[in-house]
C-alpha atoms as a PDB file:
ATOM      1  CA  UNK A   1       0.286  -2.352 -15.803  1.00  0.00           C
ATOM      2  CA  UNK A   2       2.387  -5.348 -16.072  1.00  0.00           C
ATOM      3  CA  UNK A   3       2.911  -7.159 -19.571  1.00  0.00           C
ATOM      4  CA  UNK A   4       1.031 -10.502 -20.462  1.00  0.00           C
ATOM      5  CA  UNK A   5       3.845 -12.762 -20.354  1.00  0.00           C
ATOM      6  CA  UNK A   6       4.980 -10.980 -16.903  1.00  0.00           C
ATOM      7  CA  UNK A   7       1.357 -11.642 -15.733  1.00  0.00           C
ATOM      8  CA  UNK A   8       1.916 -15.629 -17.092  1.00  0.00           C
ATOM      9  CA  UNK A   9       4.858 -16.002 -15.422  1.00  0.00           C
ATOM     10  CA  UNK A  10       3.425 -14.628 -12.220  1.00  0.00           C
ATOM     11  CA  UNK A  11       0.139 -16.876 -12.301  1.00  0.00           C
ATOM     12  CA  UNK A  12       1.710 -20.209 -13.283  1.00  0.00           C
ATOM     13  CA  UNK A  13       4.403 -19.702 -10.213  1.00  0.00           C
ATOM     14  CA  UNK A  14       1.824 -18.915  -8.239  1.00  0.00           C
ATOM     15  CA  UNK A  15       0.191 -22.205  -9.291  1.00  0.00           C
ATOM     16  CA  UNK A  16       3.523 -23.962  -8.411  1.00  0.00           C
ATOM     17  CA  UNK A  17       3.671 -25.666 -11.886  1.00  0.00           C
ATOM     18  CA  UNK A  18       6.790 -25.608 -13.609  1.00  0.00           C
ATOM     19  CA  UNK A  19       7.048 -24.513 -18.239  1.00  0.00           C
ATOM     20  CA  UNK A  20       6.832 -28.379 -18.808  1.00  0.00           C
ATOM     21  CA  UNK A  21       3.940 -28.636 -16.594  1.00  0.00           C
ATOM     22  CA  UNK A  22       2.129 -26.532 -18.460  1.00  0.00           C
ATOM     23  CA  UNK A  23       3.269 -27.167 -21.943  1.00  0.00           C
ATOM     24  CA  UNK A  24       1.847 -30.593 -21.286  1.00  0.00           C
ATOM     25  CA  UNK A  25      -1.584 -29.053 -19.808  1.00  0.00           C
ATOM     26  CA  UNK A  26      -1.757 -26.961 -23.188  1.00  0.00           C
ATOM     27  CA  UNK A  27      -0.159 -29.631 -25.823  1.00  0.00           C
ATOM     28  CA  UNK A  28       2.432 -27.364 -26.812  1.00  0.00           C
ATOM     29  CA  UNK A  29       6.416 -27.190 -26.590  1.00  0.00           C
ATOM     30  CA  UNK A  30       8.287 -26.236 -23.228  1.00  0.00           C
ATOM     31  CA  UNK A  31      10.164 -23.797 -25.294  1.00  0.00           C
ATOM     32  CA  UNK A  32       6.809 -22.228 -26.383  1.00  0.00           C
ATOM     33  CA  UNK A  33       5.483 -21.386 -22.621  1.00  0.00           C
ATOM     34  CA  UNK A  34       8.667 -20.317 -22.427  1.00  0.00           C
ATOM     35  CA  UNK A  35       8.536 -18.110 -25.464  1.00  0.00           C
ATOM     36  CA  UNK A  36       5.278 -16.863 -24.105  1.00  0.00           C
ATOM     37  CA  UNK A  37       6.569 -15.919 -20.533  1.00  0.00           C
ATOM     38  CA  UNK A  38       9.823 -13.998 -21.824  1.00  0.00           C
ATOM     39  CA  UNK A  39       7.489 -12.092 -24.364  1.00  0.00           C
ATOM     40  CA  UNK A  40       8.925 -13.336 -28.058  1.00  0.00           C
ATOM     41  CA  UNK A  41       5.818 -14.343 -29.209  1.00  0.00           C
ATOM     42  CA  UNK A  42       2.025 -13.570 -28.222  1.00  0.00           C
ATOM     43  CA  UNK A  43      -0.528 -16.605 -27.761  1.00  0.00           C
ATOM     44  CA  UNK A  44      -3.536 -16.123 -29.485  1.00  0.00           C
ATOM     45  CA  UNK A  45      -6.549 -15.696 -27.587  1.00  0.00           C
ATOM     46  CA  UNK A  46      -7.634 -18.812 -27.560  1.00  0.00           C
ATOM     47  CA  UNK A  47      -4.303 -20.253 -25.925  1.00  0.00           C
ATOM     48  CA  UNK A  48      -4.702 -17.284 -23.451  1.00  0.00           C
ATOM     49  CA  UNK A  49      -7.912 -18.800 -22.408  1.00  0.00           C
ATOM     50  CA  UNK A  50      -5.980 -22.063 -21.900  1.00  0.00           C
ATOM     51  CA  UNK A  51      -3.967 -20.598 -20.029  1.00  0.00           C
ATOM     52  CA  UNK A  52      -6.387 -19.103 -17.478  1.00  0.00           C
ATOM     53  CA  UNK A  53      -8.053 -22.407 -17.401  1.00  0.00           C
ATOM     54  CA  UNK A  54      -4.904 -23.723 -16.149  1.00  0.00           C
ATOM     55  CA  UNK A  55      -4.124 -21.183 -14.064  1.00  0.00           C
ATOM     56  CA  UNK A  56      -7.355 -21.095 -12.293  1.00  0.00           C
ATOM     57  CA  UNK A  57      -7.698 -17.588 -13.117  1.00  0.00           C
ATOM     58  CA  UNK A  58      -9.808 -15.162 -14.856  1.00  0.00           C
ATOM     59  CA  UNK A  59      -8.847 -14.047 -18.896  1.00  0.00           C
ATOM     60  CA  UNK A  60      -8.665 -10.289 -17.045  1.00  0.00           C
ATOM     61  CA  UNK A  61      -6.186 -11.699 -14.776  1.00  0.00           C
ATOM     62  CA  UNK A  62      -4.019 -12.712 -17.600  1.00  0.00           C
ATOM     63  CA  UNK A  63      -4.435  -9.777 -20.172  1.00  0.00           C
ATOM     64  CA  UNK A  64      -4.208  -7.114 -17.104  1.00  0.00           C
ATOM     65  CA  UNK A  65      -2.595  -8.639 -14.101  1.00  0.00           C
ATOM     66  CA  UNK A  66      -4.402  -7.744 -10.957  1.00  0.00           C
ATOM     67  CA  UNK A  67      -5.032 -11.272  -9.513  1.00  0.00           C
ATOM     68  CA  UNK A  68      -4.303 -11.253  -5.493  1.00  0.00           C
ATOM     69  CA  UNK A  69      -0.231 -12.438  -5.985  1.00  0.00           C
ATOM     70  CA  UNK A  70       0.037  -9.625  -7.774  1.00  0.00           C
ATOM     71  CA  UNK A  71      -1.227  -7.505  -5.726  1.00  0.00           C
ATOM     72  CA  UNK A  72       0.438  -8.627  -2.888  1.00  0.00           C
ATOM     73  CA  UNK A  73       3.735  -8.311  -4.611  1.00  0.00           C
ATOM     74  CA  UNK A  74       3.402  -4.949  -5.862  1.00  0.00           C
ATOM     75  CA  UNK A  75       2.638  -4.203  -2.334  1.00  0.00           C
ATOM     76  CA  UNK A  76       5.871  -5.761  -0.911  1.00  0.00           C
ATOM     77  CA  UNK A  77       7.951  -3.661  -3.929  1.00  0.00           C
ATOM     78  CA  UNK A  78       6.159  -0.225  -2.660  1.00  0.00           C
ATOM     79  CA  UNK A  79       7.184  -1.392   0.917  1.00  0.00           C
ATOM     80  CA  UNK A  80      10.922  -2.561  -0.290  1.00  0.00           C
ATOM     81  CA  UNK A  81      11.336   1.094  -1.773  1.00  0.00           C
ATOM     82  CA  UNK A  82       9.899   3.059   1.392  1.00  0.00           C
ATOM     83  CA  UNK A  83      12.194   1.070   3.628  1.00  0.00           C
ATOM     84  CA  UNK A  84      15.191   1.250   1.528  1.00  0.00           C
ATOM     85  CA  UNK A  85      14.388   5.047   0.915  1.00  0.00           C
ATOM     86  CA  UNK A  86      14.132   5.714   4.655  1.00  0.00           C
ATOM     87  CA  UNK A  87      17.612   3.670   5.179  1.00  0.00           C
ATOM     88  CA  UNK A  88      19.650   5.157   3.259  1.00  0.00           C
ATOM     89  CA  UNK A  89      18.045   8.700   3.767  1.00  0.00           C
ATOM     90  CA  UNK A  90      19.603   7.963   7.624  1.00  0.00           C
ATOM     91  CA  UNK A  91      22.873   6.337   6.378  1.00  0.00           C
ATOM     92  CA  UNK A  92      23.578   9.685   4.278  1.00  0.00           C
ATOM     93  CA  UNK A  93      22.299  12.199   6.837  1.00  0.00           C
ATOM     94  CA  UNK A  94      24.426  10.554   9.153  1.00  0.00           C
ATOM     95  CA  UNK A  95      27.516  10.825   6.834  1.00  0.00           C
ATOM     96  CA  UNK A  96      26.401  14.289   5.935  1.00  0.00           C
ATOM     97  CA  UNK A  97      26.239  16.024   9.496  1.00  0.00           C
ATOM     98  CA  UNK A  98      29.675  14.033  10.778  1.00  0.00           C
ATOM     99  CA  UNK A  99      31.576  15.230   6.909  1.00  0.00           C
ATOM    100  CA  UNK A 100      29.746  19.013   8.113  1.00  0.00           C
ATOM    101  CA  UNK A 101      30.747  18.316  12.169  1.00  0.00           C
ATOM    102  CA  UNK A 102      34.731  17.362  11.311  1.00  0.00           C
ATOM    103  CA  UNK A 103      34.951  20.237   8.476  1.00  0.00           C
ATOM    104  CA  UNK A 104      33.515  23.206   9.626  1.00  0.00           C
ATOM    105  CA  UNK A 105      33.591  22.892  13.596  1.00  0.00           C
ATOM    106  CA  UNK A 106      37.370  21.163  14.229  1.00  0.00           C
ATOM    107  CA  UNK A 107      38.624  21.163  17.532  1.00  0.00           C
ATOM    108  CA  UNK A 108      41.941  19.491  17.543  1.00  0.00           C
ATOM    109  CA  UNK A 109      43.314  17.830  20.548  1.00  0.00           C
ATOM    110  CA  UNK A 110      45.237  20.148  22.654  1.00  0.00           C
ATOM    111  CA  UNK A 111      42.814  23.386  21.636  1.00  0.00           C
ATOM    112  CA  UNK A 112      42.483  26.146  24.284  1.00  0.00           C
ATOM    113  CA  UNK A 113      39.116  26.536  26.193  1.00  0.00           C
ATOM    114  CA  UNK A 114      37.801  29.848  25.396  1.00  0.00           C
ATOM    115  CA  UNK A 115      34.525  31.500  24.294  1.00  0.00           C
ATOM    116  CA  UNK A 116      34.752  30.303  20.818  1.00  0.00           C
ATOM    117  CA  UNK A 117      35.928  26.746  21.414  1.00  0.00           C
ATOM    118  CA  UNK A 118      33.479  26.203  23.727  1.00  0.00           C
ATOM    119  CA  UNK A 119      30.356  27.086  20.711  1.00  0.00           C
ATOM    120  CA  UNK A 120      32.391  25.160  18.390  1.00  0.00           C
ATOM    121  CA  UNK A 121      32.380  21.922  20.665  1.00  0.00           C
ATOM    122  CA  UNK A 122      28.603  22.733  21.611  1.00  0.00           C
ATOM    123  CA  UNK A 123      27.658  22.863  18.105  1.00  0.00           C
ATOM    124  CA  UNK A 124      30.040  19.618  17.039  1.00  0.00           C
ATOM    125  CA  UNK A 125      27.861  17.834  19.813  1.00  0.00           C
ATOM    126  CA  UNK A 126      25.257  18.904  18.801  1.00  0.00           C
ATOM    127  CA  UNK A 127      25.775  17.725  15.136  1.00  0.00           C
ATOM    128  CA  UNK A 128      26.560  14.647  16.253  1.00  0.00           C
ATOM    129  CA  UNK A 129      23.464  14.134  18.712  1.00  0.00           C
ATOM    130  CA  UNK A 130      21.102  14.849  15.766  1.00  0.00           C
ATOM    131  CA  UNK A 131      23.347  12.617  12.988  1.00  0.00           C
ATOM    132  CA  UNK A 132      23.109   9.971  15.983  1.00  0.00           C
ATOM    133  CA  UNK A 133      19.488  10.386  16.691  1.00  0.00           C
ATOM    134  CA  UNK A 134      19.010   9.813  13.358  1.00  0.00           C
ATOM    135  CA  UNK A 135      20.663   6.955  12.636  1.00  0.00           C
ATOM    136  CA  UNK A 136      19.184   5.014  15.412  1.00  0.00           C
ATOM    137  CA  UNK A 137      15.703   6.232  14.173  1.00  0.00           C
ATOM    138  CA  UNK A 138      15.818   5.319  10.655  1.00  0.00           C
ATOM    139  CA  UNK A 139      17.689   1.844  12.121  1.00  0.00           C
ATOM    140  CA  UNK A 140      14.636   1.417  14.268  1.00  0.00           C
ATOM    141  CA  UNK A 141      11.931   2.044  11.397  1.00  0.00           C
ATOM    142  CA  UNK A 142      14.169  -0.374   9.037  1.00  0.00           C
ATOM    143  CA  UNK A 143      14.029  -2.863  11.590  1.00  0.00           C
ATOM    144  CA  UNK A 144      10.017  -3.168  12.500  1.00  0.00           C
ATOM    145  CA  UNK A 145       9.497  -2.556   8.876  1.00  0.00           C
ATOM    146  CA  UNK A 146      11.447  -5.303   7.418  1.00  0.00           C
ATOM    147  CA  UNK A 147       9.577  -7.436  10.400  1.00  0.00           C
ATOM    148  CA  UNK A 148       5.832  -6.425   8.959  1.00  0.00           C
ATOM    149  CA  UNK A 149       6.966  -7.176   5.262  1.00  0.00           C
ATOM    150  CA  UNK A 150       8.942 -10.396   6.327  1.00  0.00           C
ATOM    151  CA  UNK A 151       5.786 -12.548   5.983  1.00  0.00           C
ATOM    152  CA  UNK A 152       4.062 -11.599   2.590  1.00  0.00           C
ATOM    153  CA  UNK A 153       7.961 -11.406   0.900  1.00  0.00           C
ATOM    154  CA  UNK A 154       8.230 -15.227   2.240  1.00  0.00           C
ATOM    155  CA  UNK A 155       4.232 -15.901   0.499  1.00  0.00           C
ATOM    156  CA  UNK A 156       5.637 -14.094  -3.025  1.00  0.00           C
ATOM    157  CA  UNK A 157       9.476 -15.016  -3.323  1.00  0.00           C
ATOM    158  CA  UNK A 158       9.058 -17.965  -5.202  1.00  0.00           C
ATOM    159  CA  UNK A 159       7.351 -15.838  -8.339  1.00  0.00           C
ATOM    160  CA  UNK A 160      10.884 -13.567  -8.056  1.00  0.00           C
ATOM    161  CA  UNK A 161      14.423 -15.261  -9.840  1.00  0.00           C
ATOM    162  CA  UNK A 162      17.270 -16.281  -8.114  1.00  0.00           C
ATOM    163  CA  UNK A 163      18.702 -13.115 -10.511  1.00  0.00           C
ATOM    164  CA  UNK A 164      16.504 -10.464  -9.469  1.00  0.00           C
ATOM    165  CA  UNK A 165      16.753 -11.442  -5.929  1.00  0.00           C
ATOM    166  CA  UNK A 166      20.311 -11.066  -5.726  1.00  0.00           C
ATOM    167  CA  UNK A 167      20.464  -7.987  -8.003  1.00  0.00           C
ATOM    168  CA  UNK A 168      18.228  -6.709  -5.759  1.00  0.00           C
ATOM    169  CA  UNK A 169      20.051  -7.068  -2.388  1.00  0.00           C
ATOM    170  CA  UNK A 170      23.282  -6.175  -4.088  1.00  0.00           C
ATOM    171  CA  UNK A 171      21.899  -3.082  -5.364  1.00  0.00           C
ATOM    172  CA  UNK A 172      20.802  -2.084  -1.716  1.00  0.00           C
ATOM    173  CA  UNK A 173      24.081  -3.116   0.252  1.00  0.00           C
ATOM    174  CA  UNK A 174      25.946  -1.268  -2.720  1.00  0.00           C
ATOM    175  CA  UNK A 175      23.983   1.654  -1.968  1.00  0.00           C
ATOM    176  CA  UNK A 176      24.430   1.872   1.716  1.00  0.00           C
ATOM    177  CA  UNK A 177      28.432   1.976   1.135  1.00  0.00           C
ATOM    178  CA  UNK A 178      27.876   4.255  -1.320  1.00  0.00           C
ATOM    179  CA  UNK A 179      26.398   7.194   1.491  1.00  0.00           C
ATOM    180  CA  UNK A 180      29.502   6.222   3.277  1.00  0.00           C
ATOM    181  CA  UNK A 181      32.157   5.731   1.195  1.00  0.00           C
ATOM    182  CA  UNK A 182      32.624   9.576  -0.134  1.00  0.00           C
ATOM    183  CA  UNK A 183      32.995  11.044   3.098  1.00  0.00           C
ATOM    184  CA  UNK A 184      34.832   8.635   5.056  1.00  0.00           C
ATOM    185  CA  UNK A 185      37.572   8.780   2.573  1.00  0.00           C
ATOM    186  CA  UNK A 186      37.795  12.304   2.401  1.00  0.00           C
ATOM    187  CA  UNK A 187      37.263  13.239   6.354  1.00  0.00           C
ATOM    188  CA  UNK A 188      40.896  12.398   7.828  1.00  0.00           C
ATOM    189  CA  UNK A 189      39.646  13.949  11.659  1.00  0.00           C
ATOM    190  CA  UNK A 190      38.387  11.134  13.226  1.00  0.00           C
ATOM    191  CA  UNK A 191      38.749   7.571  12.906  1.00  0.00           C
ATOM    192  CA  UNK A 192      36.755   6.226   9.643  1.00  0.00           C
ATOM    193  CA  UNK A 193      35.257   3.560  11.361  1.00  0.00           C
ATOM    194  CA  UNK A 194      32.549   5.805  12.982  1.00  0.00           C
ATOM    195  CA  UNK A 195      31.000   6.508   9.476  1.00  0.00           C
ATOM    196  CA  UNK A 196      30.757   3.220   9.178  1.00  0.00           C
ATOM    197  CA  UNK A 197      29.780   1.908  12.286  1.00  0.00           C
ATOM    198  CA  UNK A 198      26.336   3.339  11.336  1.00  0.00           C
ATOM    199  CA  UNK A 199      25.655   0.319   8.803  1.00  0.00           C
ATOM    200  CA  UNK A 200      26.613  -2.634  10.467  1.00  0.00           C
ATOM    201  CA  UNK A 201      23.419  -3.071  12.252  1.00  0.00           C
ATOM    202  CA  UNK A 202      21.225  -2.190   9.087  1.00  0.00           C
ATOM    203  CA  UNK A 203      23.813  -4.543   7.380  1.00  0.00           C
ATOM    204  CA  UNK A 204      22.998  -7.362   9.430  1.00  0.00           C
ATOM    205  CA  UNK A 205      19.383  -7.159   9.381  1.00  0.00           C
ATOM    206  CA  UNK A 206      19.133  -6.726   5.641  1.00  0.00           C
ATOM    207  CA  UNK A 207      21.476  -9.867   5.332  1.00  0.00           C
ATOM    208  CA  UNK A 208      19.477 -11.788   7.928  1.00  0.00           C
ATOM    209  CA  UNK A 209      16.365 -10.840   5.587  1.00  0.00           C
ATOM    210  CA  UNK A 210      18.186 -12.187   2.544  1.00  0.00           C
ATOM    211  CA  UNK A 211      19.288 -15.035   3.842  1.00  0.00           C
ATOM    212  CA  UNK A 212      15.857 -15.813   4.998  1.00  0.00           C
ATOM    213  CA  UNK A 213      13.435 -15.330   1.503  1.00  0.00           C
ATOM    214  CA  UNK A 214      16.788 -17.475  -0.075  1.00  0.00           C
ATOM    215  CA  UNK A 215      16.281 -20.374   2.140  1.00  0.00           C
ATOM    216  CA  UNK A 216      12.062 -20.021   1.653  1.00  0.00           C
ATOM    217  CA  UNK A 217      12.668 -19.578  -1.999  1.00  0.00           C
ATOM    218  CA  UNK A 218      14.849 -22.745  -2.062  1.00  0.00           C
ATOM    219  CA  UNK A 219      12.630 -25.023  -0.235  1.00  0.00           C
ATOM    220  CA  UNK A 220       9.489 -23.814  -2.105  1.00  0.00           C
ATOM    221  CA  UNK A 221      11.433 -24.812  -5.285  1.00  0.00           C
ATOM    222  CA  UNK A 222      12.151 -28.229  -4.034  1.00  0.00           C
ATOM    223  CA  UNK A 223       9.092 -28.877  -2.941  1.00  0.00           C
ATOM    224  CA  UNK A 224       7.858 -27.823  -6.143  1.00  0.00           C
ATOM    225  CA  UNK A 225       9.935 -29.790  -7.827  1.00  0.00           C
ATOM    226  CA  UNK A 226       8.825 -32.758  -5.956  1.00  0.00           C
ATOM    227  CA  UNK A 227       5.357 -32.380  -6.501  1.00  0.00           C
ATOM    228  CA  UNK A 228       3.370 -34.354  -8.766  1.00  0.00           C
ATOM    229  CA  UNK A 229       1.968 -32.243 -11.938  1.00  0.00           C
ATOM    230  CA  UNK A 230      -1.648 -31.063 -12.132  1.00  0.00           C
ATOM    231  CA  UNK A 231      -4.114 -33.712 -13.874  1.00  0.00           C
ATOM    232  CA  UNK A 232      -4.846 -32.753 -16.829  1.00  0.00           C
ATOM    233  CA  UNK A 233      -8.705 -33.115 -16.117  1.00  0.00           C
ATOM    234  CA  UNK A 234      -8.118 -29.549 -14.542  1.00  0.00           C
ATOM    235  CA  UNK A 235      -5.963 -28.098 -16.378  1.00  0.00           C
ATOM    236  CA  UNK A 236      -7.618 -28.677 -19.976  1.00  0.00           C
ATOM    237  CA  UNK A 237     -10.846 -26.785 -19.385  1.00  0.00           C
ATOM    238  CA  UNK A 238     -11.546 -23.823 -21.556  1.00  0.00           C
ATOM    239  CA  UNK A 239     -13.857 -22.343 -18.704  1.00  0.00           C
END
């Protein structure tokens, strides 16, 4: 269950008001919304009420969370972890089954066909089928997934920071090196690049995906920015 000041700073950007904007609504400082929102202090209840008044929202909405943004974001998170899960599960099978293919079934240039060559190259390909198989699999799920989620991420990116957004992508595109990295350094048989040829195309879409909730995120702050402020006819209601 998410905190009361997470839950105010999730209803008031999903009002598209700014601290000051709301200070004003409420009489009080910018500095104590924003006390409020970080969680240093706790407004009483009747300031919580304010609140909700401002917010258009219910007093259960800001003590518990559960209004429809919320929702919707915890939503996209559970769908952000499934498709990160499933991409790196294929980026480290991948690396796994080519480390397992160039270790245990080598078959040097220049090796004699006989009986055993002959299972050692049918099991390399194999290997390298599946790892391939895969990879392309896990790419394709990646893909249509980050398509479905595309359009609620763009409705809820202006409630995340500029901070968490990039920690976030970071984090993943540090993670899909990291499947990589390890064995590609320590697998000298075939050229490195095919380890990581694997990520380039889940590389580019996750970019393409960043790039695209920045550029939302930025606009929606401009145009928030731009807007006038709530009247304070609506905003000062207790009800």
């Amino acid at each position: 269950m998410p905190a009361i000041n997470e839950n105010l700073r999730v209803l008031r950007q999903a009002r598209r008001m700014t601290q000051a904007d709301v200070a004003e609504a409420i009489s009080v400082s910018r500095q104590t919304v924003s006390s409020y929102e970080s969680g240093r202090t706790q407004p009483d209840l009747e300031t919580l009420k304010r609140l909700a008044a401002v917010y258009q929202a219910d007093l259960h909405d800001v003590l518990y969370g559960g209004n429809r943004l919320q929702r919707l974001l915890h939503r996209v998170k559970i769908a952000a972890i499934i498709l990160t899960a499933i991409m790196l599960l294929g980026i480290l099978t991948h690396s796994v089954l080519y480390w397992i293919m160039n270790h245990l079934y080598k078959f040097p240039s220049g090796t004699a066909v006989s009986a055993d060559s002959m299972s050692v190259m049918e099991m390399r390909y194999s290997l390298r089928f599946f790892a391939d198989r895969i990879a392309v699999f896990c790419t394709y799920v990646f893909c249509l997934g980050c398509c479905v989620v595309i359009y609620p991420s763009i409705k809820i990116c202006h409630v995340i920071s500029f901070r968490k957004l990039f920690l976030s992508f970071s984090s993943i595109i540090l993670a899909m090196f990291v499947c990589v990295i390890p064995f590609a350094t320590t697998d000298d048989f075939i050229w490195r690049f095919e380890y990581y040829f694997v990520i380039w195309n889940m590389l580019i879409i996750v970019l393409l995906f960043f790039l695209v909730i920045l550029t939302t995120k930025i606009i929606k702050r401009r145009k928030t920015r731009e807007s006038p402020a709530y009247p304070k006819s609506e905003t000062h209601s207790d009800s």
